[in-house]
C-alpha atoms as a PDB file:
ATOM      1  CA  UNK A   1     121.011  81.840 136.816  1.00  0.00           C
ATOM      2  CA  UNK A   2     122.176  78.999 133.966  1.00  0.00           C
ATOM      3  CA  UNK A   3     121.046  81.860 132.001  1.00  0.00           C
ATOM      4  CA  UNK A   4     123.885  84.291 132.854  1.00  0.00           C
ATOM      5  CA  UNK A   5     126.704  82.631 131.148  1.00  0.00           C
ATOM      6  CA  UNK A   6     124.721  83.065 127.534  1.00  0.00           C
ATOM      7  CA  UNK A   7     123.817  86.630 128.036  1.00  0.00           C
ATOM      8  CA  UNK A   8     127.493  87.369 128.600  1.00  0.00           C
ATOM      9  CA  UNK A   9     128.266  85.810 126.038  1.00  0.00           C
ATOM     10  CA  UNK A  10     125.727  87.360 124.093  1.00  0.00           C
ATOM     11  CA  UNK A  11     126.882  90.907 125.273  1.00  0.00           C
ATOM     12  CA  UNK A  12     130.131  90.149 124.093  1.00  0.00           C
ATOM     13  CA  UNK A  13     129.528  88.978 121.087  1.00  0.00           C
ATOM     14  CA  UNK A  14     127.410  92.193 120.146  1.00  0.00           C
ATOM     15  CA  UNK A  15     130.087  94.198 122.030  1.00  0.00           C
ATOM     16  CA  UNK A  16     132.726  92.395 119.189  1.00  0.00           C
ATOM     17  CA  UNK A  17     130.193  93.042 116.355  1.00  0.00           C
ATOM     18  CA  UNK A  18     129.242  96.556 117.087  1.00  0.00           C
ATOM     19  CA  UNK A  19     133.589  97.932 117.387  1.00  0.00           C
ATOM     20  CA  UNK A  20     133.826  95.832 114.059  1.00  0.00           C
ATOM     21  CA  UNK A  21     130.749  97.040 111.845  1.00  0.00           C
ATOM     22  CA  UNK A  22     129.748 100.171 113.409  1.00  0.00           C
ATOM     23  CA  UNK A  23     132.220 102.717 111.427  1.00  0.00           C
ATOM     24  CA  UNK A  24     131.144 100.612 107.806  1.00  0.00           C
ATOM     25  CA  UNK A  25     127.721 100.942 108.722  1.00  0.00           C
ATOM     26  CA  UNK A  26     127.859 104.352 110.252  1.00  0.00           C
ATOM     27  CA  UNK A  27     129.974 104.956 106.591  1.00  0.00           C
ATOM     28  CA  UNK A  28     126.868 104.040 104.678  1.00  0.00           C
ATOM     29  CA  UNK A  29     123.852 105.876 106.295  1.00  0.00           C
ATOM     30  CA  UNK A  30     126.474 109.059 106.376  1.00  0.00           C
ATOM     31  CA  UNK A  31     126.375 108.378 102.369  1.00  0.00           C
ATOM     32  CA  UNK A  32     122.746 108.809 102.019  1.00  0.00           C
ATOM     33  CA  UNK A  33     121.432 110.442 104.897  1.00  0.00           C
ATOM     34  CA  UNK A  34     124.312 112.805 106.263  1.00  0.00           C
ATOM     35  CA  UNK A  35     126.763 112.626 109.159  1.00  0.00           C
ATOM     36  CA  UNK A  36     124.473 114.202 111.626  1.00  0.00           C
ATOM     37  CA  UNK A  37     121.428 111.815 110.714  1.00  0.00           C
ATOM     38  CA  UNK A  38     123.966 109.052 110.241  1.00  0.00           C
ATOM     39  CA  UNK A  39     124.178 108.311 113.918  1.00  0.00           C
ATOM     40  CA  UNK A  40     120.392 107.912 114.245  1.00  0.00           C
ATOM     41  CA  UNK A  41     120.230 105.597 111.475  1.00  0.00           C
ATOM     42  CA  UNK A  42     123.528 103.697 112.895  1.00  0.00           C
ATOM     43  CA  UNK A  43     121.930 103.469 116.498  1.00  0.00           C
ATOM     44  CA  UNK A  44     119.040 102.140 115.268  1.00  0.00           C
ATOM     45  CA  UNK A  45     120.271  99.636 112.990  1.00  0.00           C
ATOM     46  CA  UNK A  46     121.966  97.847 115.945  1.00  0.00           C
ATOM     47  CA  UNK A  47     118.921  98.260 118.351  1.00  0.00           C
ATOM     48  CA  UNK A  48     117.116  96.294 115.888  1.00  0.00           C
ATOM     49  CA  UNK A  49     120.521  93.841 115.235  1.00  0.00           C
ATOM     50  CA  UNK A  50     120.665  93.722 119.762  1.00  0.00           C
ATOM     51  CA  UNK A  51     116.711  92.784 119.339  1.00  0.00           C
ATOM     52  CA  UNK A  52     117.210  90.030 116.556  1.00  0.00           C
ATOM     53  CA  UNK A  53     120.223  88.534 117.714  1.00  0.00           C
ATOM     54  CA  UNK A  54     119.683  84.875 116.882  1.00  0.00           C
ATOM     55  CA  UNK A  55     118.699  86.663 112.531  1.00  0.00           C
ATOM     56  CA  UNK A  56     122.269  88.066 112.321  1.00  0.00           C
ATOM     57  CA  UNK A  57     124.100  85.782 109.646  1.00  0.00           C
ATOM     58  CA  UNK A  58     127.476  85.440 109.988  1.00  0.00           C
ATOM     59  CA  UNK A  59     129.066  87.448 108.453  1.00  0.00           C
ATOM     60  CA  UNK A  60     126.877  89.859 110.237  1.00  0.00           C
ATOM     61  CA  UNK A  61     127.960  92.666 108.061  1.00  0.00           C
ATOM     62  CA  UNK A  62     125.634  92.257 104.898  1.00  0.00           C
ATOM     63  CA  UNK A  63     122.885  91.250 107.501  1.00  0.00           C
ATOM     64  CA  UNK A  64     123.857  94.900 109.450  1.00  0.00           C
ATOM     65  CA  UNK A  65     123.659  96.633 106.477  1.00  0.00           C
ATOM     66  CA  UNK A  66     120.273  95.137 104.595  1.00  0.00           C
ATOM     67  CA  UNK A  67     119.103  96.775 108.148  1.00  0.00           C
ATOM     68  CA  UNK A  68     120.988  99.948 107.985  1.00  0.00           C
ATOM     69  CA  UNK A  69     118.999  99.890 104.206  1.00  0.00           C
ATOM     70  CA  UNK A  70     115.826  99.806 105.401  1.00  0.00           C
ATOM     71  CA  UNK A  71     116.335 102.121 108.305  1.00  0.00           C
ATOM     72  CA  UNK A  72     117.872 104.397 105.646  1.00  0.00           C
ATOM     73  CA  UNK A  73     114.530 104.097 103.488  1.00  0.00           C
ATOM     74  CA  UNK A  74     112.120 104.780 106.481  1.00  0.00           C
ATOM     75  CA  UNK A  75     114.296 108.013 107.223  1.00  0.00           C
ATOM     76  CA  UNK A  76     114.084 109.498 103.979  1.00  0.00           C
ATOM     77  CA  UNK A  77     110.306 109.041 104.192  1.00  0.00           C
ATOM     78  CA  UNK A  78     110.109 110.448 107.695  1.00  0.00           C
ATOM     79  CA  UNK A  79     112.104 113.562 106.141  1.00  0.00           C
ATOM     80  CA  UNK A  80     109.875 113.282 103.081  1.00  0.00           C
ATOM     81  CA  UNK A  81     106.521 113.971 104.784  1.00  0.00           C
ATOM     82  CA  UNK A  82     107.771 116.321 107.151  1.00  0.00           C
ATOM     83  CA  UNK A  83     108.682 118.677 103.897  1.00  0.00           C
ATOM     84  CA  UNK A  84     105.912 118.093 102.059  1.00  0.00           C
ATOM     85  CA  UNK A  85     103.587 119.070 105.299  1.00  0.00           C
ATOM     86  CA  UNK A  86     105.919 122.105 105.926  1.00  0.00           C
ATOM     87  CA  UNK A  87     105.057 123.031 101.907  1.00  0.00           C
ATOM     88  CA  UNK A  88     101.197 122.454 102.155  1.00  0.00           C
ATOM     89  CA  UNK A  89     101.764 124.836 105.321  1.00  0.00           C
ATOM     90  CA  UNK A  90     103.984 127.428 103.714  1.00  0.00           C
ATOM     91  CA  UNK A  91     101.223 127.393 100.452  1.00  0.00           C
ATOM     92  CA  UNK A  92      98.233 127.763 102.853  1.00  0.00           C
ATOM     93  CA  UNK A  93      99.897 130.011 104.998  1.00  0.00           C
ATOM     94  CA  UNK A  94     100.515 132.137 101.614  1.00  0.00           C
ATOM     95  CA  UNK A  95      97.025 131.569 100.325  1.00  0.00           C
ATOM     96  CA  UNK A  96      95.362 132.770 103.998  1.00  0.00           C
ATOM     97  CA  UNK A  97      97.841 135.791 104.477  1.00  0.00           C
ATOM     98  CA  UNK A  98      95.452 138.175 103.261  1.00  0.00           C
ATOM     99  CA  UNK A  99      92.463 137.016 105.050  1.00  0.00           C
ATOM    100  CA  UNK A 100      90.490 138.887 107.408  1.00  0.00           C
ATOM    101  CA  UNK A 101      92.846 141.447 109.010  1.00  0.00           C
ATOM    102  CA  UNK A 102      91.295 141.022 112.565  1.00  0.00           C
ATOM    103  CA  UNK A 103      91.568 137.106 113.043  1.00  0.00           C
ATOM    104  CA  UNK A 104      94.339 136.517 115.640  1.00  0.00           C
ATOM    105  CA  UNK A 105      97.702 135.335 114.286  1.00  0.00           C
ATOM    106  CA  UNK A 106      97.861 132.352 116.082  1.00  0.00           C
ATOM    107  CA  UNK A 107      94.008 131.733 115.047  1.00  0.00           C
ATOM    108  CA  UNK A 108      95.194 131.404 111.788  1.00  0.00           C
ATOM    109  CA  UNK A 109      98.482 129.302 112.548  1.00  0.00           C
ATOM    110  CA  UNK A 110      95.822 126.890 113.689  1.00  0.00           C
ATOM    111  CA  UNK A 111      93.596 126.459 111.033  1.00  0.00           C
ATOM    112  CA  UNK A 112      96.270 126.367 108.363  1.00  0.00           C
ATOM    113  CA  UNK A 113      97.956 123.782 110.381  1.00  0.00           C
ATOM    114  CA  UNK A 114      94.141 121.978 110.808  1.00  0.00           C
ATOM    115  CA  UNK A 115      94.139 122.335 106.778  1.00  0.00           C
ATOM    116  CA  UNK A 116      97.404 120.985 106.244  1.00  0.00           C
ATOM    117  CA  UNK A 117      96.535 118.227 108.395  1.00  0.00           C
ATOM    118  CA  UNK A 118      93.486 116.979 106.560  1.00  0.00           C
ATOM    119  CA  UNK A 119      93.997 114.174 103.336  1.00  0.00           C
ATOM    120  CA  UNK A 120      94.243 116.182  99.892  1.00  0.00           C
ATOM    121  CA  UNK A 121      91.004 115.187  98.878  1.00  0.00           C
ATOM    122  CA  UNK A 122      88.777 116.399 102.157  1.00  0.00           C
ATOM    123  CA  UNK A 123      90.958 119.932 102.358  1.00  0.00           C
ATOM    124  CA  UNK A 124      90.039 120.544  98.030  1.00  0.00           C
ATOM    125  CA  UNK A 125      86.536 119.895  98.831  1.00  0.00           C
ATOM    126  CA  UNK A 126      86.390 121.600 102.075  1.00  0.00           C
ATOM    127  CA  UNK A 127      88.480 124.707 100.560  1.00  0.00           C
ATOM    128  CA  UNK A 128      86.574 124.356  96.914  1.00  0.00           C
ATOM    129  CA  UNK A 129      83.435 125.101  98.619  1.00  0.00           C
ATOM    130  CA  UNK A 130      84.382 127.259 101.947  1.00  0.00           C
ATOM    131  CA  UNK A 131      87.254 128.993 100.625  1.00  0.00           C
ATOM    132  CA  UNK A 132      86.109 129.173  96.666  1.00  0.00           C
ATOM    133  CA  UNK A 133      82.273 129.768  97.401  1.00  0.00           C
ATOM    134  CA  UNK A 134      81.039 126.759  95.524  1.00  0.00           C
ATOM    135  CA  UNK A 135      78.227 124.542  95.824  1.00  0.00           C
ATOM    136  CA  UNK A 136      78.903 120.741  96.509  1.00  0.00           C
ATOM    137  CA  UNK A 137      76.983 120.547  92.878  1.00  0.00           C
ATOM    138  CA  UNK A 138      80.098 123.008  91.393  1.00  0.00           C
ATOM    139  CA  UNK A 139      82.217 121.677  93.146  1.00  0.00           C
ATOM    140  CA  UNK A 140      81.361 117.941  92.099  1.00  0.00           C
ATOM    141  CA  UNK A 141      81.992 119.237  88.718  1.00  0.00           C
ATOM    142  CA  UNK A 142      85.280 121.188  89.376  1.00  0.00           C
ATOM    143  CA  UNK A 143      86.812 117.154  91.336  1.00  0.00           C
ATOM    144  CA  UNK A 144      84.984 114.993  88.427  1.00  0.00           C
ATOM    145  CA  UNK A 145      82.986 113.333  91.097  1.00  0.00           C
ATOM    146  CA  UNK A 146      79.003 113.165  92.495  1.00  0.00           C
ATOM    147  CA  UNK A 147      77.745 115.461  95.128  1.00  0.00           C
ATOM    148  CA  UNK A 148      77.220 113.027  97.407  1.00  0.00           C
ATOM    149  CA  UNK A 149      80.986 112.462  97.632  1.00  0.00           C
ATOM    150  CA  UNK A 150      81.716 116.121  98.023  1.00  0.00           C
ATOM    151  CA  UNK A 151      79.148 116.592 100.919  1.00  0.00           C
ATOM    152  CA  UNK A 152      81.036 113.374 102.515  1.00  0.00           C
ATOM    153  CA  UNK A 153      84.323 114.737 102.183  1.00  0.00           C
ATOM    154  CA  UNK A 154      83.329 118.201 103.604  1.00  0.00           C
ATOM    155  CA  UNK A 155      81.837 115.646 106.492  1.00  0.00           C
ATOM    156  CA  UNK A 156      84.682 114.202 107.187  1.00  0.00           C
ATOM    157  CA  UNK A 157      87.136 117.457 106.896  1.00  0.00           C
ATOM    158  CA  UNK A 158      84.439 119.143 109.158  1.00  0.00           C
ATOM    159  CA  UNK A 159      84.817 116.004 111.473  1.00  0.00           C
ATOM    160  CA  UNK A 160      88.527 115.876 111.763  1.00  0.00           C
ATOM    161  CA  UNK A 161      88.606 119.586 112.249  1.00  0.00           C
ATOM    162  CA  UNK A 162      86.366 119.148 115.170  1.00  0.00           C
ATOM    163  CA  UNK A 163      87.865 116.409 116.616  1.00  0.00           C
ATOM    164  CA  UNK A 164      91.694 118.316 116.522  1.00  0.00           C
ATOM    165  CA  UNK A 165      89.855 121.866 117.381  1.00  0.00           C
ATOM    166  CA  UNK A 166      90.470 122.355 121.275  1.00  0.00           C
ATOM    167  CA  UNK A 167      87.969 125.077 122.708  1.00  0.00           C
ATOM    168  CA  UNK A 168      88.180 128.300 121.707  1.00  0.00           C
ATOM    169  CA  UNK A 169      91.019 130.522 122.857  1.00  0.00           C
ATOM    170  CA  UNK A 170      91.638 132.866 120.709  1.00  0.00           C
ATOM    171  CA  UNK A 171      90.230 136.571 120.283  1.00  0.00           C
ATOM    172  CA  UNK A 172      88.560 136.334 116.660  1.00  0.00           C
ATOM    173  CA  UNK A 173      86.645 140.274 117.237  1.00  0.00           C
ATOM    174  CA  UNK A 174      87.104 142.916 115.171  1.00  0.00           C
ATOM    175  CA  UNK A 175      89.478 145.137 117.529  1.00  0.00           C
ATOM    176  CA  UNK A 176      88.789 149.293 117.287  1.00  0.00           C
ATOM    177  CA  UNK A 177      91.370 150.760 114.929  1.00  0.00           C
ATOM    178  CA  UNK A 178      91.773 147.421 113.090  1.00  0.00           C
END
């Protein structure tokens, strides 16, 4: 219990900080994130400042906001990927529109989102020779590299797709009238 008196005071003193830096900090993220992200980034920049109490320099505001910078960074990233997997999806989903007419939508939504899943260099491979028709040897040729290497990353595209491919749910035959 000789413990309570420093956690109240520690409450406070984050209480004190957090009425005094929260609209400067929640003033910066809003600058390079947007208002409605700008909260996340805010909340999370004193989470972290609540978990490293005894860092915080004092001022605490250029601590708070070499935080709110880094929080700021890993958001943009976050956002970054999330658009650049929505475009791989939005190509393949172009690219496989005009496939076979009788695969079930959502039989498709899965293995362009299975595609967009795997690293650039196993989905080329694995496209180059299921999608393109060529041999590993061709397609060795086409990526600069041996055979050997396009056979491996075919492996491991193959593998991953396996691995993230529940069972079978789908109705994949032809349908009369199709």
């Amino acid at each position: 219990m000789s413990d309570f008196p420093g956690v109240q005071h520690r409450e406070l003193a984050f209480e004190r900080v957090w009425r005094n830096e929260m609209p400067r900090i929640f003033n910066y993220a809003a600058r390079h994130v947007g208002a409605s992200d700008a909260h996340d980034v805010a909340a999370e920049t004193f989470t972290i400042a609540w978990r490293r109490w005894d860092d915080i320099t004092d001022p605490p505001f250029a601590w708070l906001l070499g935080v709110a910078r880094h929080v700021v960074s890993n958001h943009v990233r976050t956002l970054q990927r999330g658009r650049r997997l929505d475009d791989r999806v939005r190509l393949l989903s172009a690219v496989t529109g005009h496939s076979v007419a009788y695969v079930d939508f959502f039989a498709r939504q899965e293995a362009i989102r299975q595609l967009a899943a795997l690293g650039e260099k196993e989905r080329e491979a694995l496209l180059l020779t299921a999608w393109d028709g060529l041999s590993s040897d061709e397609a060795a040729t086409v990526l600069g590299i041996s055979p050997a290497a396009v056979r491996k990353r075919i492996s491991r595209a193959r593998a991953a797709i396996d691995v993230a491919d529940p069972a079978p749910t789908a109705d994949t035959t032809p349908r009369e009238g199709s």
